[in-house]
Protein backbone atom coordinates (compact mmCIF):
# COMPACT_ATOMS: atom_id res chain seq x y z
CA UNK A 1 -36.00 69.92 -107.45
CA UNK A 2 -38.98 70.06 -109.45
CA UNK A 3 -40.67 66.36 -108.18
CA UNK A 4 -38.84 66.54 -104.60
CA UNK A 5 -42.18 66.50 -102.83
CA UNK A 6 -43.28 64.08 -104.32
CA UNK A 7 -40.08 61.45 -103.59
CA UNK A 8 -41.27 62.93 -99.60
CA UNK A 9 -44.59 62.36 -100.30
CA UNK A 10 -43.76 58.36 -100.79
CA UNK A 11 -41.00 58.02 -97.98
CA UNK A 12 -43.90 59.08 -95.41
CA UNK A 13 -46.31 56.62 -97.07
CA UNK A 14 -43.60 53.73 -97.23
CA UNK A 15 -41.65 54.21 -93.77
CA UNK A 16 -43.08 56.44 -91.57
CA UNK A 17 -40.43 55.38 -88.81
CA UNK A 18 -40.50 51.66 -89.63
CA UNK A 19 -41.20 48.87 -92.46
CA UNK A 20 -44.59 46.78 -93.13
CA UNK A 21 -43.58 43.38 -94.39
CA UNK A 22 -45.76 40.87 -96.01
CA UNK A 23 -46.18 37.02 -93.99
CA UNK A 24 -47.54 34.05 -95.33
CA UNK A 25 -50.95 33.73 -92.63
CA UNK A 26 -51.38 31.16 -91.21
CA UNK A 27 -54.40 28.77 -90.54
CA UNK A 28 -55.05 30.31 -87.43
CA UNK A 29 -54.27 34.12 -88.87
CA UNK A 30 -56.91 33.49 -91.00
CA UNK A 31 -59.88 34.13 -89.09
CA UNK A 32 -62.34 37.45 -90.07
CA UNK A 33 -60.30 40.50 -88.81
CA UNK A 34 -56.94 38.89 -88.70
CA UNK A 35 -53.79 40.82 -89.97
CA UNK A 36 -51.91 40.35 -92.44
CA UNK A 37 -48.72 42.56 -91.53
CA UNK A 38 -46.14 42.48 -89.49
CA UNK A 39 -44.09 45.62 -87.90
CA UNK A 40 -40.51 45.38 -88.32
CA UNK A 41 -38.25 48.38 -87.24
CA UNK A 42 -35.63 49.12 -89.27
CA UNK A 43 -32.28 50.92 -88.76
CA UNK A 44 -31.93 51.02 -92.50
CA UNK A 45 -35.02 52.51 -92.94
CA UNK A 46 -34.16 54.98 -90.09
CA UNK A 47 -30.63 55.66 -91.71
CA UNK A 48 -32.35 56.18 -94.91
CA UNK A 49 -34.72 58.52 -93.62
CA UNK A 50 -31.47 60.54 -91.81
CA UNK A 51 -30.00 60.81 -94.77
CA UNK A 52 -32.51 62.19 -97.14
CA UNK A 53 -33.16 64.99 -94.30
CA UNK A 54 -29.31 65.87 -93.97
CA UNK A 55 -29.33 66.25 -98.17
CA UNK A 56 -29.23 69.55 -99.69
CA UNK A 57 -32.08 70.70 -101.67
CA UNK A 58 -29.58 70.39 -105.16
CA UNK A 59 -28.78 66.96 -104.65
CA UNK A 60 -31.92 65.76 -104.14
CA UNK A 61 -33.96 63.37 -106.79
CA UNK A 62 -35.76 65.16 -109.30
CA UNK A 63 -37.71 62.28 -110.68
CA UNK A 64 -39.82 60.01 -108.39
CA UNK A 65 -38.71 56.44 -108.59
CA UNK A 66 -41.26 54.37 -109.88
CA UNK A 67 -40.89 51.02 -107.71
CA UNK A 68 -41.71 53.26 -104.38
CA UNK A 69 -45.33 54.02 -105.19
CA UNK A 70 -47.51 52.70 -102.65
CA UNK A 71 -48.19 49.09 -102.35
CA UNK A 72 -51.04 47.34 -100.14
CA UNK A 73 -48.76 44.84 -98.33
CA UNK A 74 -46.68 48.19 -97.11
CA UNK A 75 -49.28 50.44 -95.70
CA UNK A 76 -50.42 50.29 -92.23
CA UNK A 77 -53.78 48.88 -91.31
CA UNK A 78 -56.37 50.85 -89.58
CA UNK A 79 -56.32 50.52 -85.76
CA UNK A 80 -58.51 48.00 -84.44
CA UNK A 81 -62.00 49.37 -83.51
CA UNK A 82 -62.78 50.15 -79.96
CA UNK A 83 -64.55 47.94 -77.88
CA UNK A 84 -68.48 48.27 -77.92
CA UNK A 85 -71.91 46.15 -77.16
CA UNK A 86 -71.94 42.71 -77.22
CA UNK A 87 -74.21 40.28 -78.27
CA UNK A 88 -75.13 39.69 -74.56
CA UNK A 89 -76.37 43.19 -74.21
CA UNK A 90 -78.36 43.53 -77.13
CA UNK A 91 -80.39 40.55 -76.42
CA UNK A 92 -81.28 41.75 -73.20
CA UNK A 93 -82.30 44.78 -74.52
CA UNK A 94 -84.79 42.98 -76.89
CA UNK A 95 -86.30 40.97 -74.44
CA UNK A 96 -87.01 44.78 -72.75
CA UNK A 97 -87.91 46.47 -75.54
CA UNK A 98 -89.11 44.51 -78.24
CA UNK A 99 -93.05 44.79 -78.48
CA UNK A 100 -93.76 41.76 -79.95
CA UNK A 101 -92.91 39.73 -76.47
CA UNK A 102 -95.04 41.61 -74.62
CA UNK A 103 -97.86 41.01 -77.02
CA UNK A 104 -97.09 37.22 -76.48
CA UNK A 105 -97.27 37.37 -73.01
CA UNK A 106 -100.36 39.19 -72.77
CA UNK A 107 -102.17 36.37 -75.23
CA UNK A 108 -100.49 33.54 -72.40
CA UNK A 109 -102.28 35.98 -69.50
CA UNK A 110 -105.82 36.16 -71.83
CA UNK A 111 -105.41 32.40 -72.26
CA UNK A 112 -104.78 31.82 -68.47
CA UNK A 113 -108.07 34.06 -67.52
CA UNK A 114 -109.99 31.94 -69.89
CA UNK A 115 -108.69 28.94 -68.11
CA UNK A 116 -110.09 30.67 -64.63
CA UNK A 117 -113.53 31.69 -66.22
CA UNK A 118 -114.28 28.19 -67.70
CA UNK A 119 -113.94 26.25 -64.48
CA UNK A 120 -116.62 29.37 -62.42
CA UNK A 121 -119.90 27.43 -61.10
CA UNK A 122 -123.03 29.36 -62.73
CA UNK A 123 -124.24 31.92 -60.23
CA UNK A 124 -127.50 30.83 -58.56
CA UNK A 125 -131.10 32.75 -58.94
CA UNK A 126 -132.76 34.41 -56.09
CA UNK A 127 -135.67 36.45 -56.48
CA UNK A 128 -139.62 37.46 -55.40
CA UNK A 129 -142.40 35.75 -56.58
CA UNK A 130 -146.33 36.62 -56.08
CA UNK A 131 -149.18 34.14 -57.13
CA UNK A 132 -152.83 34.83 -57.22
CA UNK A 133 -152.82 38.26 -56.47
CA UNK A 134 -156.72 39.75 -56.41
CA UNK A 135 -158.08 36.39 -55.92
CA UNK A 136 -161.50 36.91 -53.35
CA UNK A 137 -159.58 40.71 -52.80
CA UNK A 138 -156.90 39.27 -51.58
CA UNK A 139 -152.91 40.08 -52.36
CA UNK A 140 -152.44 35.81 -52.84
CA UNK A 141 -149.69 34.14 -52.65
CA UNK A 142 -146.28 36.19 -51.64
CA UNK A 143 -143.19 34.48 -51.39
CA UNK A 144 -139.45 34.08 -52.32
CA UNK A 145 -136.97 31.69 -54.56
CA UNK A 146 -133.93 30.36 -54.74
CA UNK A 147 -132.92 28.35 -57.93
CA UNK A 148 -129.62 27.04 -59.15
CA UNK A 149 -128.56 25.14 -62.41
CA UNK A 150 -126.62 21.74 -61.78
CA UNK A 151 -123.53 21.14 -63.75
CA UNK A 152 -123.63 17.63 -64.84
CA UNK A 153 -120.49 15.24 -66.51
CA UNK A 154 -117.83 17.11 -65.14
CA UNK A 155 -118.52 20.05 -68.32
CA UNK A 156 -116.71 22.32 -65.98
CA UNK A 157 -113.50 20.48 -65.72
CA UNK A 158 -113.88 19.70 -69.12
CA UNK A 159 -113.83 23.14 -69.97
CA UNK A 160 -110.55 24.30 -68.03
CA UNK A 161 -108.75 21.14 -69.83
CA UNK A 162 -109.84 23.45 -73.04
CA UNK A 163 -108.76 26.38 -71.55
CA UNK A 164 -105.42 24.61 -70.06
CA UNK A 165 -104.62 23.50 -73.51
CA UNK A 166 -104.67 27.42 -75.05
CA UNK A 167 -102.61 28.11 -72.34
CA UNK A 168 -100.09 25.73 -73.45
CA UNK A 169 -100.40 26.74 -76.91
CA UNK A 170 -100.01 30.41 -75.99
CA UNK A 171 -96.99 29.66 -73.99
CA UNK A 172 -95.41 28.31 -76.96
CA UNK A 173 -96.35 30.83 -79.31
CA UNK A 174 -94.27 32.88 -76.65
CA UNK A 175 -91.32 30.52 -76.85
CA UNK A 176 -91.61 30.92 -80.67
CA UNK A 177 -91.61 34.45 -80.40
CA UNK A 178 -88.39 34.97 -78.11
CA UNK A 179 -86.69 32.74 -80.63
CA UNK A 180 -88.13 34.90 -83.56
CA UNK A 181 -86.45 38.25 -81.85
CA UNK A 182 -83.30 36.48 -80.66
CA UNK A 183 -82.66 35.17 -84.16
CA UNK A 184 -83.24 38.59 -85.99
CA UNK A 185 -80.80 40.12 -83.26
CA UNK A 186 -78.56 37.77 -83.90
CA UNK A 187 -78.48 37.84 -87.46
CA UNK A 188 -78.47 41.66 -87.27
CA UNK A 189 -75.56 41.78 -85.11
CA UNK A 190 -73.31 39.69 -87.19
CA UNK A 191 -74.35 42.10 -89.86
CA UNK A 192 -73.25 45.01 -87.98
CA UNK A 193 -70.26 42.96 -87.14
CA UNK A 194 -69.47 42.00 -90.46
CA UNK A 195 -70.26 45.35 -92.09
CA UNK A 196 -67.97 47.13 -89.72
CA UNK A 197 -65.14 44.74 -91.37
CA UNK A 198 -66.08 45.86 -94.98
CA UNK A 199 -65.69 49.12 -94.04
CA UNK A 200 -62.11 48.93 -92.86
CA UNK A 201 -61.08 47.01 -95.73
CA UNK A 202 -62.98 49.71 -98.27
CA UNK A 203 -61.11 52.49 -96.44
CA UNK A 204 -57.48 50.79 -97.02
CA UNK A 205 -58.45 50.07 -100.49
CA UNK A 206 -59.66 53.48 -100.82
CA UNK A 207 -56.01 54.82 -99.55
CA UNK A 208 -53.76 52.63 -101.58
CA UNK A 209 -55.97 53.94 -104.65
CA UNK A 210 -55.59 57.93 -103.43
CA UNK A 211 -51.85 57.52 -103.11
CA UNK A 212 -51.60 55.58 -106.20
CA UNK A 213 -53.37 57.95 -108.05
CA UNK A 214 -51.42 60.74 -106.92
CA UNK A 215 -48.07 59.09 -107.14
CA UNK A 216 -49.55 57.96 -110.60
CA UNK A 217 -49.96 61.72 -111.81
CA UNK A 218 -46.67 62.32 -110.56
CA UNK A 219 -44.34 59.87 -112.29
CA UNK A 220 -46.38 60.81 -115.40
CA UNK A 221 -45.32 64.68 -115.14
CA UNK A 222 -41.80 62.82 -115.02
CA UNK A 223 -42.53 60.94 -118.13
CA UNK A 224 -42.16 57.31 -116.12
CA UNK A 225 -45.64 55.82 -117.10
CA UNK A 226 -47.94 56.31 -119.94
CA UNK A 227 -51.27 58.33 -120.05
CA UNK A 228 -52.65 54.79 -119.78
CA UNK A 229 -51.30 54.37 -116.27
CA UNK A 230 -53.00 57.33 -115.10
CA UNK A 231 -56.41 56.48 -116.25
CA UNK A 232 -56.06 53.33 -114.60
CA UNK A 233 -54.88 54.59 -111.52
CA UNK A 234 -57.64 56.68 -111.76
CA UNK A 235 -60.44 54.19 -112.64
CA UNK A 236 -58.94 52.00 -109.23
CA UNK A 237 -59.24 54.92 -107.16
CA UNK A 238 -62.74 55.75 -107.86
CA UNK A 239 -64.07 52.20 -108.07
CA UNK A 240 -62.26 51.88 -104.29
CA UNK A 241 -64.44 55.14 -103.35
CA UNK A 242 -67.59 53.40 -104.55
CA UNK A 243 -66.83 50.84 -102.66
CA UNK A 244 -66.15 51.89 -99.95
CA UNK A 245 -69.47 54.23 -99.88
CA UNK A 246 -71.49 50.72 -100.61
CA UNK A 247 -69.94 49.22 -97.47
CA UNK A 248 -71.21 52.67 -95.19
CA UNK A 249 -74.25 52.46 -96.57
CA UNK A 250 -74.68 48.55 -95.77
CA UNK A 251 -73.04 49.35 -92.75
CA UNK A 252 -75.88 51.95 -91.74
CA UNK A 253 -78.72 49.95 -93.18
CA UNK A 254 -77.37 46.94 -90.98
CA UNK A 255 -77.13 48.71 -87.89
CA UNK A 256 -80.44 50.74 -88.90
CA UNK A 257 -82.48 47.04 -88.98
CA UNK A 258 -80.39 45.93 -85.55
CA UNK A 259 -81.71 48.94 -83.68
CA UNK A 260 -85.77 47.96 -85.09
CA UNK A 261 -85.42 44.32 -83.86
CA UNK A 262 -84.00 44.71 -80.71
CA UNK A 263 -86.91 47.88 -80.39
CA UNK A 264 -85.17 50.94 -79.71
CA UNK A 265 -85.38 52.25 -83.81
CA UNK A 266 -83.07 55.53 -82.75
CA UNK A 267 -80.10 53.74 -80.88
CA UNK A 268 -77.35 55.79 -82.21
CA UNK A 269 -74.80 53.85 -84.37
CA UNK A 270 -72.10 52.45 -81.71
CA UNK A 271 -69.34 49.82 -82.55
CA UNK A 272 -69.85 46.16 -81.71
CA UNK A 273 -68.01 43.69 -79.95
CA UNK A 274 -67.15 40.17 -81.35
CA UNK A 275 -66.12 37.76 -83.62
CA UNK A 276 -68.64 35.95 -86.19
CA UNK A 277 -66.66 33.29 -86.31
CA UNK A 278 -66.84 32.85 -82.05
CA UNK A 279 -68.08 29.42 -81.28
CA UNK A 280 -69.40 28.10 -84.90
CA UNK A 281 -69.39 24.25 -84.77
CA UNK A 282 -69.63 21.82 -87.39
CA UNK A 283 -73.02 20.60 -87.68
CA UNK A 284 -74.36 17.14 -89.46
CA UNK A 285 -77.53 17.04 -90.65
CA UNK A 286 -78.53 14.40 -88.58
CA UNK A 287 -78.50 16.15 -85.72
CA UNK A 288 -79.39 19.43 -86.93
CA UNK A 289 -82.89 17.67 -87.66
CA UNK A 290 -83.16 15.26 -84.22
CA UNK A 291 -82.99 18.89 -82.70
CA UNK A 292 -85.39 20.99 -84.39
CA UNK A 293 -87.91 18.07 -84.07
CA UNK A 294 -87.49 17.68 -80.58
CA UNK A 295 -87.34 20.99 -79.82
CA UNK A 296 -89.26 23.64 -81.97
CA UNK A 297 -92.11 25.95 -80.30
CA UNK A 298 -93.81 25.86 -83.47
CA UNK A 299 -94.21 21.93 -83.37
CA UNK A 300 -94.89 21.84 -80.00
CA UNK A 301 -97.43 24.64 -80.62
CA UNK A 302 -98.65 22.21 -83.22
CA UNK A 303 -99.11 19.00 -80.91
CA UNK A 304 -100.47 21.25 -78.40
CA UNK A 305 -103.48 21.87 -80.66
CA UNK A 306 -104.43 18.36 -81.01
CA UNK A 307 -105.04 18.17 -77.08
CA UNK A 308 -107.24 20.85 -77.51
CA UNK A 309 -109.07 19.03 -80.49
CA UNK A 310 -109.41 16.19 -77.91
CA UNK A 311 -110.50 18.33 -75.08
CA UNK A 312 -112.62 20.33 -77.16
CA UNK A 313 -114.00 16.59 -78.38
CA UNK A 314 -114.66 15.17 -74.39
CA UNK A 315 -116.20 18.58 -73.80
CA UNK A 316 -119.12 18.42 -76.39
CA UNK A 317 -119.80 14.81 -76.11
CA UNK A 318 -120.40 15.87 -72.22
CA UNK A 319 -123.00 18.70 -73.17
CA UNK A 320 -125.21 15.39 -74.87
CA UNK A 321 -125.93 14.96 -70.56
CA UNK A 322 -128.19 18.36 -69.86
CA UNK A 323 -127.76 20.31 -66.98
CA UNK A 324 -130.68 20.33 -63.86
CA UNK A 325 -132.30 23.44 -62.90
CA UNK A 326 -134.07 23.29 -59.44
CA UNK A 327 -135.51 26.04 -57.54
CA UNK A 328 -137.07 26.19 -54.24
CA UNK A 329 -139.06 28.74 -52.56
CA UNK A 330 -141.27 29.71 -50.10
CA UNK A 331 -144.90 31.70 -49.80
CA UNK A 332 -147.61 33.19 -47.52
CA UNK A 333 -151.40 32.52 -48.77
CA UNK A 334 -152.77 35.87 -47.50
CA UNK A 335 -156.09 33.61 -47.83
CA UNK A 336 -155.89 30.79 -46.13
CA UNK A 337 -153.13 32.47 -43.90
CA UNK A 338 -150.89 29.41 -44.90
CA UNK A 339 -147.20 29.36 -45.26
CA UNK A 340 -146.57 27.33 -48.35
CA UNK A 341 -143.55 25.49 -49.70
CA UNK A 342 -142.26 25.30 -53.56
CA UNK A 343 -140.29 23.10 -55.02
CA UNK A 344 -139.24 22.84 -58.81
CA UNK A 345 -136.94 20.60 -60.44
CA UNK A 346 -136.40 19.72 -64.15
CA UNK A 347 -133.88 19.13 -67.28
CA UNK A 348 -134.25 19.13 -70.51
CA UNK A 349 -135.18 15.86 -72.61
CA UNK A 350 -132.29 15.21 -75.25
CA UNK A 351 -134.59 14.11 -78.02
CA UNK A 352 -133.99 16.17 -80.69
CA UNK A 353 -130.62 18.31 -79.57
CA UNK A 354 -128.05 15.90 -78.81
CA UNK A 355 -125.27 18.02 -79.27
CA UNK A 356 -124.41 15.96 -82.48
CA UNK A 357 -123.17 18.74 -85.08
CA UNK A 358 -121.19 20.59 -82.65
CA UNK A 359 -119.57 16.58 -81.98
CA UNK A 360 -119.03 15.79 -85.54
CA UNK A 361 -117.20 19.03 -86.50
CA UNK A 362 -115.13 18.64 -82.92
CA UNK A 363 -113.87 15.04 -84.15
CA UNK A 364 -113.36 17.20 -87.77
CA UNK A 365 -111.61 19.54 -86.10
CA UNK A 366 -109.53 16.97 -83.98
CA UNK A 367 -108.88 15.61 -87.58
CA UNK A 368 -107.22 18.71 -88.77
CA UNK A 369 -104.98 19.46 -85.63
CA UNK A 370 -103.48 15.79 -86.47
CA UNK A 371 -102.92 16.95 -89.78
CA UNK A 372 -101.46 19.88 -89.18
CA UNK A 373 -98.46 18.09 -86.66
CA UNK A 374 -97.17 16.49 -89.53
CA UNK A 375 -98.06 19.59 -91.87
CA UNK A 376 -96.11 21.78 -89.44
CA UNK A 377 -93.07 18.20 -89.73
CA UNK A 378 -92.99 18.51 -93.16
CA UNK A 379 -92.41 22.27 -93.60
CA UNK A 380 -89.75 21.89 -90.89
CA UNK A 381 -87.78 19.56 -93.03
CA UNK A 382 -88.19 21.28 -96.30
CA UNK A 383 -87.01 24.49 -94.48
CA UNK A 384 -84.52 22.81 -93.12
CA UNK A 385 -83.47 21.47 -96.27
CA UNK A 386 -82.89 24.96 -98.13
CA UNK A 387 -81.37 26.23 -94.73
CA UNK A 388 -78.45 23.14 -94.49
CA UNK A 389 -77.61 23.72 -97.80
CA UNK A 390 -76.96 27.55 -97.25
CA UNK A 391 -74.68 26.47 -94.38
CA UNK A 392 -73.00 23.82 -95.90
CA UNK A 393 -72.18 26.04 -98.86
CA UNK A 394 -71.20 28.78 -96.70
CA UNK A 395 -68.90 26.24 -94.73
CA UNK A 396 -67.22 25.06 -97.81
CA UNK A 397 -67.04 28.90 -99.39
CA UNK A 398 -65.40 30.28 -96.23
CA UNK A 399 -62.70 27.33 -95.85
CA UNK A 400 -61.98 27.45 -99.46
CA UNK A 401 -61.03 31.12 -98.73
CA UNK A 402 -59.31 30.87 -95.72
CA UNK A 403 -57.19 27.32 -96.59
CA UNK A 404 -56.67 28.28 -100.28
CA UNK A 405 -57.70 31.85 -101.80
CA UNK A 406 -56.78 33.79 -99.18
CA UNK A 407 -53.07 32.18 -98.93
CA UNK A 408 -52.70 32.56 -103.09
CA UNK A 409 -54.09 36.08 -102.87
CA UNK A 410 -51.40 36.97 -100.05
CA UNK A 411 -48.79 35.37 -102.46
CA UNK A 412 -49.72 36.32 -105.84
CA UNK A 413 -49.55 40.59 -104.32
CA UNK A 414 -45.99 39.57 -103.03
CA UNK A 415 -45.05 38.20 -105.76
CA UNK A 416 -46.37 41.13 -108.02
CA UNK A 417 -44.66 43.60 -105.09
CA UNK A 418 -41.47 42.11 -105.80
CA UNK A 419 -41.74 41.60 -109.55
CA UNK A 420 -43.10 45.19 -109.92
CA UNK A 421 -40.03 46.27 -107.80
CA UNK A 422 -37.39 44.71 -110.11
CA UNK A 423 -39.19 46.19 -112.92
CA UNK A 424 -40.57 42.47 -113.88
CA UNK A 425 -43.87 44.33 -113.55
CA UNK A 426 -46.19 47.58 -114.87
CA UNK A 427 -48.15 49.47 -112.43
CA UNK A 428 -51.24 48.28 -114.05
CA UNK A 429 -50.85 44.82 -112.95
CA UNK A 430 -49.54 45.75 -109.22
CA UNK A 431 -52.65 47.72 -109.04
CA UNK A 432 -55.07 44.49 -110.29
CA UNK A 433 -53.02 42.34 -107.75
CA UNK A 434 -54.21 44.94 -104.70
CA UNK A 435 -57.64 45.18 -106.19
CA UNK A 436 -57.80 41.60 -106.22
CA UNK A 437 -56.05 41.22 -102.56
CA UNK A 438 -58.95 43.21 -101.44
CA UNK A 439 -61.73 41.74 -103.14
CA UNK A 440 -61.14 38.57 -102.27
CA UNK A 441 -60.77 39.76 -98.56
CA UNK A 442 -64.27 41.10 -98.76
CA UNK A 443 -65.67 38.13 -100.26
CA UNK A 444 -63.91 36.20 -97.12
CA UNK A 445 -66.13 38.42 -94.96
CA UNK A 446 -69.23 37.87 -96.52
CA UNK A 447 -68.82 34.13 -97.00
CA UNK A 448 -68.73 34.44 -93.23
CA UNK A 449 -71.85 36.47 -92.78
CA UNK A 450 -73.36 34.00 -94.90
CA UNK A 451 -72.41 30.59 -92.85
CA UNK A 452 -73.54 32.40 -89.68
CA UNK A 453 -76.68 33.31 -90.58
CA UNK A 454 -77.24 29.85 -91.82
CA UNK A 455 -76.39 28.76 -88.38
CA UNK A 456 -78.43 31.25 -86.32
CA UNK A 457 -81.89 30.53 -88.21
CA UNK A 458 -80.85 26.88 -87.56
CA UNK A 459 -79.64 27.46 -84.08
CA UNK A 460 -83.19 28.93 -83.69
CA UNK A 461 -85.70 26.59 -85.47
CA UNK A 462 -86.16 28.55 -88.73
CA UNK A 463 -87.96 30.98 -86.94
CA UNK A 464 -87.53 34.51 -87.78
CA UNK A 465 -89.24 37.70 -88.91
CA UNK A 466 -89.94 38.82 -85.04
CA UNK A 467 -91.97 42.10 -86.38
CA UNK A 468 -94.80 40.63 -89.04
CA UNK A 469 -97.91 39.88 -87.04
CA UNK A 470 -98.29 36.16 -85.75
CA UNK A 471 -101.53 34.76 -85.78
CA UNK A 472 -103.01 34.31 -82.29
């Protein structure tokens, strides 16, 4: 009578209407989020449950049995989450919200009204001019001008290929800068995504240790396990609980950092849609680096600069050639009563001035943008470097665990289950096998946060870091 509840306690843990039973995953089961359990209904299981609940109160158990506490291959899994954004959605978002984009595309409009300014002819000069005014009491010589300054080795068109090539390195500073945001989306997403996981493994962890800890406490009143048990049971249950608080808190941090990237900072938390393992490829280095060669905004930004050190080059060999200034005008002589004609036309000599500093530190200049192509090729490879090895380690980590630990894990708990069962088995060790089930499980998961953010800052050039301030 005494420990009845807790026998009741158990059967609603253990068959609440059914059985749980352990399978073998396969290859395929293995992927983040995949189950581990299968439901089986069981007429046994139902007969059993009839029959404890036609049992009078004085026949009933009054010791729990010890092989029915709660095991982790026996409880049911949390229900899957409910469907929420996608990765889709969020990156549209960004490309709405995020600020840094529209500071981009405001330096590619400055750059293109700089283009439009450099090419404008210089305004011509008109004014009133009055010459020998008092001469014999007379008001001289009252006229008007018209000057203009001549433009001379096409400095004008040499000045919009400038300006043309800031446009083109603005333009890729924007393409760098969508791929920044995209790329911290992305990572943050598979974050969220991944955190979301942890947190449904903490909670069953969390559940098996509750129940064990109970059922624990109980069998001890009953003088089935030692003090020893108990503390144990105890020390599981509370390291599950600080677990399980560690993956909230990641979990809120995660989805804290997605909501600043994609630029609305008080998005409330809302569950996310996907797989981190959707569409992950093998990649080979070789290709890997053919691609970000060919392809990054911040090399292209790079070569871009050298045909502004060449245009900026043509342009100040050009000003060596000076520009004409000729003005015409005409006059009365209030003396003679003449009307008289002016012209003026004249340059200056290039005796002294020949534009030769400003051309020496344009070819140093020109110099430096070479330079900084293969500067710019170099960090890209070194970056690169560090980044491949992340992914192939990830790759390796996460197969390991899904061909090999995650298999022996599965295997090792039944095996414990079954041993601890036929009393082959103390508590103690059924509860390290769980613990162990579970921790490997979570170390699945992040091995698989880990590959794909390996292969989203390579899927995006190694650019990242959307929110720090980009030169201009």
């Amino acid at each position: 009578m005494k420990y009845w509840w807790a026998r009741a306690l158990l059967l609603l843990v253990l068959y609440p209407g059914g059985a749980l039973i352990a399978e073998t995953p396969s290859l395929e089961s293995l992927r983040l989020g995949s189950r581990y359990l299968r439901w089986v209904p069981s007429q046994e299981t139902a007969a059993r449950g009839a029959t404890l609940a036609s049992r009078p109160e004085a026949t009933a158990p009054e010791r729990p049995v010890a092989s029915e506490l709660p095991i982790a291959s026996e409880l049911p899994t949390p229900p899957a989450l409910p469907e929420g954004l996608a990765l889709i959605e969020l990156e549209e978002l960004s490309r709405r919200n995020n600020p840094t984009l529209s500071q981009a595309a405001h330096q590619v409009q400055a750059a293109r009204a700089k283009w439009l300014q450099a090419g404008l002819y210089p305004n011509p000069r008109i004014g009133y001019q009055a010459n020998e005014i008092g001469d014999e009491g007379q008001s001289g010589k009252q006229g008007a001008f018209v000057g203009q300054e001549f433009v001379t080795a096409g400095k004008l068109q040499r000045g919009r290929d400038v300006a043309h090539s800031m446009i083109q390195q603005a333009e890729y500073a924007w393409q760098a800068q969508c791929q920044r945001v995209l790329s911290d989306v992305r990572r943050a997403f598979y974050d969220v995504l991944v955190a979301q996981r942890a947190v449904e493994l903490t909670k069953q962890l969390v559940r098996i240790g509750q129940e064990g800890e109970r059922a624990t406490e109980s069998l001890f009143e009953a003088q089935e396990v030692s003090r020893v048990d108990v503390l144990q049971a105890r020390v599981e249950a509370d390291s599950a609980r600080i677990l399980a608080e560690k993956a909230r808190h990641r979990h809120l941090a995660a989805w804290r950092n997605l909501a600043v990237v994609v630029g609305i900072a008080d998005m409330p938390l809302t569950p996310l849609a996907g797989d981190p393992q959707d569409g992950l490829a093998r990649l080979s280095w070789e290709d890997v680096l053919q691609r970000v060669l060919s392809n990054s905004p911040a090399l292209a930004k790079a070569r871009a600069g050298v045909a502004q050190a060449e245009a900026i080059l043509g342009r100040e060999y050009a000003e060596r050639i000076p520009n004409i200034d000729m003005l015409a005008g005409v006059a009365y002589d209030n003396a003679t009563h003449d009307t008289i004609a002016e012209v003026e036309v004249g340059f200056p000599l290039p005796l002294f001035n020949r534009n030769q500093g400003n051309i020496r530190k344009a070819q140093v200049e020109l110099s430096m943008a070479r330079s900084e192509v293969r500067r710019v090729e170099l960090e890209l490879r070194q970056r690169l470097a560090s980044t491949f090895e992340q992914y192939q380690n990830a790759r390796y980590e996460s197969e390991k665990y899904a061909d090999n630990i995650l298999p022996n894990a599965q295997a090792s708990l039944d095996l414990v289950t079954s041993g601890y069962r036929q009393g082959e088995f103390d508590y103690v060790t059924l509860l390290t096998a769980q613990r162990t089930f579970f921790q490997v499980n979570l170390a699945y998961v992040d091995s698989i946060r880990e590959l794909r953010s390996s292969v989203v800052a390579i899927e995006s050039y190694l650019l990242s870091h959307s929110l720090q301030q980009q030169p201009r």
